[in-house]
N, C-alpha and C. Protein backbone atom coordinates (compact mmCIF):
# COMPACT_ATOMS: atom_id res chain seq x y z
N UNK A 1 38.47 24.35 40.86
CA UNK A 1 39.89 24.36 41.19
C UNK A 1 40.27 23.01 41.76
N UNK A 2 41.66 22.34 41.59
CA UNK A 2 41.87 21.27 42.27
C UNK A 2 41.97 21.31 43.29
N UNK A 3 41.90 20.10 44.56
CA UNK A 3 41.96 19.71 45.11
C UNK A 3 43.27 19.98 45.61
N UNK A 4 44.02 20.34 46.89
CA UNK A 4 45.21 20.57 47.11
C UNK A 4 46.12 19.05 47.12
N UNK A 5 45.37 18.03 47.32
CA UNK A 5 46.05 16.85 47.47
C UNK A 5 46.01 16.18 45.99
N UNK A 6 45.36 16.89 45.03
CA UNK A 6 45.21 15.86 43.54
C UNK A 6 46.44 16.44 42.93
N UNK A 7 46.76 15.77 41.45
CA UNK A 7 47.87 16.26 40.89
C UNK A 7 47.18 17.60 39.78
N UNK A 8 48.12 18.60 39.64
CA UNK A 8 47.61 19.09 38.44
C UNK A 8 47.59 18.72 36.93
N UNK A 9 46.75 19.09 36.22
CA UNK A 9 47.00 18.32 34.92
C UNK A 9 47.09 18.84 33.54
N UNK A 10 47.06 21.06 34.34
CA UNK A 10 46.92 21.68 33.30
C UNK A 10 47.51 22.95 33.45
N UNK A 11 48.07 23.59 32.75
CA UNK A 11 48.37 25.00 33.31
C UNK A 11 47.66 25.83 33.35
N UNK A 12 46.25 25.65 33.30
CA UNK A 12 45.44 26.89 34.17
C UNK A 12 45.20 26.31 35.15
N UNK A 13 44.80 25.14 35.69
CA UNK A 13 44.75 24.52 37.55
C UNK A 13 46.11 24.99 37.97
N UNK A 14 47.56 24.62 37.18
CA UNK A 14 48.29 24.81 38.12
C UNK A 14 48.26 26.50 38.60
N UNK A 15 48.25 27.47 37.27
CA UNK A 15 48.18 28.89 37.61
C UNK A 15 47.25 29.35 38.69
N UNK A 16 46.24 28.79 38.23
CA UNK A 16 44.95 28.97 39.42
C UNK A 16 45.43 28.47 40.70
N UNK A 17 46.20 27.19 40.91
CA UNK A 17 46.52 26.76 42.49
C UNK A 17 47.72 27.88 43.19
N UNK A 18 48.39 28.38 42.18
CA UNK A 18 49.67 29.38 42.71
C UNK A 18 49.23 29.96 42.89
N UNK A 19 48.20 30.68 42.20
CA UNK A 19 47.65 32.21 42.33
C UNK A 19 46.82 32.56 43.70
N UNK A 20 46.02 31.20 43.64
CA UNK A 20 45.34 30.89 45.73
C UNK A 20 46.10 30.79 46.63
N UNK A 21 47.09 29.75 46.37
CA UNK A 21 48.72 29.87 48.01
C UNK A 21 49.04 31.01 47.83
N UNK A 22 49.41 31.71 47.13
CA UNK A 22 50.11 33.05 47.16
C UNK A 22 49.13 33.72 47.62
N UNK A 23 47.77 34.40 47.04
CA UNK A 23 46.90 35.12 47.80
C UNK A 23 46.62 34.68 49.48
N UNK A 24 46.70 33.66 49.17
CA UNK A 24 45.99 32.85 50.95
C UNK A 24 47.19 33.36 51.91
N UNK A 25 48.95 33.49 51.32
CA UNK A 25 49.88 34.29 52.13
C UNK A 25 49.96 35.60 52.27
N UNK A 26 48.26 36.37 51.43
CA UNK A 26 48.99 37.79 51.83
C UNK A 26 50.54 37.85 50.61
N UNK A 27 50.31 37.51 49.65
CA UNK A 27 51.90 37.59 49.27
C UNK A 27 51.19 38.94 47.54
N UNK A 28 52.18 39.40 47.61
CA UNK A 28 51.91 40.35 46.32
C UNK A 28 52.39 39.92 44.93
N UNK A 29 51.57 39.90 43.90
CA UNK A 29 51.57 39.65 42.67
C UNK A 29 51.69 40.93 42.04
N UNK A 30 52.78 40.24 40.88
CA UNK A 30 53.32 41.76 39.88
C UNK A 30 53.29 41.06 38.20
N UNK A 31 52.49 41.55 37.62
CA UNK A 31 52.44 40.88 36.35
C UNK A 31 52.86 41.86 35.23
N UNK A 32 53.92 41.54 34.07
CA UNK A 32 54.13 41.99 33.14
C UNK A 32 53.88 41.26 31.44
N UNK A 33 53.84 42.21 30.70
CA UNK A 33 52.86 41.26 29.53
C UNK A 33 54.11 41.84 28.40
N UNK A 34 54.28 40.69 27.43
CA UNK A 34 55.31 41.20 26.68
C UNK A 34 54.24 40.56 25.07
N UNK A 35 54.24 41.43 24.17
CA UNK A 35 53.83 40.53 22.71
C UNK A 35 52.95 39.88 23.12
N UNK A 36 51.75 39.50 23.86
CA UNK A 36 50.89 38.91 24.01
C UNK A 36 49.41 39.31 23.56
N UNK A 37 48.91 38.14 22.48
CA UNK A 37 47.84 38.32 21.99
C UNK A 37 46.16 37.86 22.43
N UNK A 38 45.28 38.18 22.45
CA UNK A 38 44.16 37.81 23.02
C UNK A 38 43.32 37.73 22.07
N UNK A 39 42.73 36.54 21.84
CA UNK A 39 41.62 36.63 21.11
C UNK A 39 40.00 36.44 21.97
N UNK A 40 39.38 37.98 21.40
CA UNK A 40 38.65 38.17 22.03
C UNK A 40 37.15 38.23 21.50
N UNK A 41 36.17 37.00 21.96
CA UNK A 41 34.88 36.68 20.82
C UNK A 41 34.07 38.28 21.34
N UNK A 42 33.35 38.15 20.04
CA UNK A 42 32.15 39.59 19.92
C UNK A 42 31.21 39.06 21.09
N UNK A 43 30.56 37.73 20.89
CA UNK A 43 29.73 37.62 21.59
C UNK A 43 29.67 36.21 22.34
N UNK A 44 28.70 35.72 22.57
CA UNK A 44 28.76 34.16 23.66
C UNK A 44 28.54 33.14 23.07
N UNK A 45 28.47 32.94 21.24
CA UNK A 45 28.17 31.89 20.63
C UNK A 45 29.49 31.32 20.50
N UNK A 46 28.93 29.94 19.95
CA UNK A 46 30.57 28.82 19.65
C UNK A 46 30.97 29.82 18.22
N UNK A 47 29.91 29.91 17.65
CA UNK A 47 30.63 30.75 16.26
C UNK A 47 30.73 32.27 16.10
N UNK A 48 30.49 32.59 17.08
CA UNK A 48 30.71 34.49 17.63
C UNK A 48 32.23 34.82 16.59
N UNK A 49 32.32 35.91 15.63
CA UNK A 49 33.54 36.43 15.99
C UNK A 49 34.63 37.11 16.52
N UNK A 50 35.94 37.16 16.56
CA UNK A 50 36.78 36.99 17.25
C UNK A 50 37.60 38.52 16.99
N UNK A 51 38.16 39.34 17.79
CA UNK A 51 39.24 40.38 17.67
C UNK A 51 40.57 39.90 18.27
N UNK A 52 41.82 40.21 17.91
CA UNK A 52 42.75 40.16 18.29
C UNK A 52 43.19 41.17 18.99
N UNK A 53 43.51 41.12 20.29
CA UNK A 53 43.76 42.43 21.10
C UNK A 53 45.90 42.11 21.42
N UNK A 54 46.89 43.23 21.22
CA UNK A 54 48.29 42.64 21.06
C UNK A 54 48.23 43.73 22.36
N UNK A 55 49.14 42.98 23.30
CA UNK A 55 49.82 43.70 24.23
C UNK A 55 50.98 43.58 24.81
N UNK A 56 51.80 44.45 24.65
CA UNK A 56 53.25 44.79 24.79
C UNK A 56 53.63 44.74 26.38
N UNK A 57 54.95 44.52 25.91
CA UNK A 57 55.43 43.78 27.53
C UNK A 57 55.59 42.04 27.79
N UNK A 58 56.60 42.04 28.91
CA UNK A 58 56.30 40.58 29.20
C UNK A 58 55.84 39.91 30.03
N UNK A 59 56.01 38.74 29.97
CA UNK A 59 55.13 38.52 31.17
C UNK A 59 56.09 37.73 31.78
N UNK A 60 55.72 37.99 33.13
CA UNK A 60 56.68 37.41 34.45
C UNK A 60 55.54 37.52 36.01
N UNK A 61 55.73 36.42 36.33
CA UNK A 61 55.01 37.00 37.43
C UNK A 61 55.94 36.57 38.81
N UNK A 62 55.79 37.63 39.81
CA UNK A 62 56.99 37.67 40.57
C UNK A 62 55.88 37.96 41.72
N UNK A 63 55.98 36.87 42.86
CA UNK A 63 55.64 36.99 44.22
C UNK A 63 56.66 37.74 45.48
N UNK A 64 55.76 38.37 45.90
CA UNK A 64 56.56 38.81 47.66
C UNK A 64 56.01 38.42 48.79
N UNK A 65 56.20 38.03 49.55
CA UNK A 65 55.22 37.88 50.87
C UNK A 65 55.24 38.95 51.87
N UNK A 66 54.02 39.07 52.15
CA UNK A 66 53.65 40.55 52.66
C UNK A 66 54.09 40.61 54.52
N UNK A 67 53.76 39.51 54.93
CA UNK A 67 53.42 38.88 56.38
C UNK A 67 55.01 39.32 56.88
């Protein structure tokens, strides 16, 4: 995970850095999934194949602070 003082450079560091301040406040996460697809390998090789898993809903993610 980054560094709180480095820049982010990706949107999973940045997701990952929100997702820690928000937990570290005690704050509540609400996630919704809209049309979203996953591709999901059989097994742990680079050439494993792959399933498509579709899941309905959207996605939003909406913080509260608990404190």
């Amino acid at each position: 995970m980054a560094d709180s003082n480095d820049n982010t450079t990706n949107w999973p560091e940045l997701a990952g850095a929100l997702y820690d301040k928000l937990t570290e406040r005690h704050a509540e996460l609400t996630y919704d999934f809209d049309h979203v697809e996953i591709s999901v390998p059989s097994g742990a090789g680079e050439k494993s194949d792959h399933s498509i898993w579709k899941v309905n809903g959207s996605i939003s993610i909406r913080g509260r602070n608990l404190d």
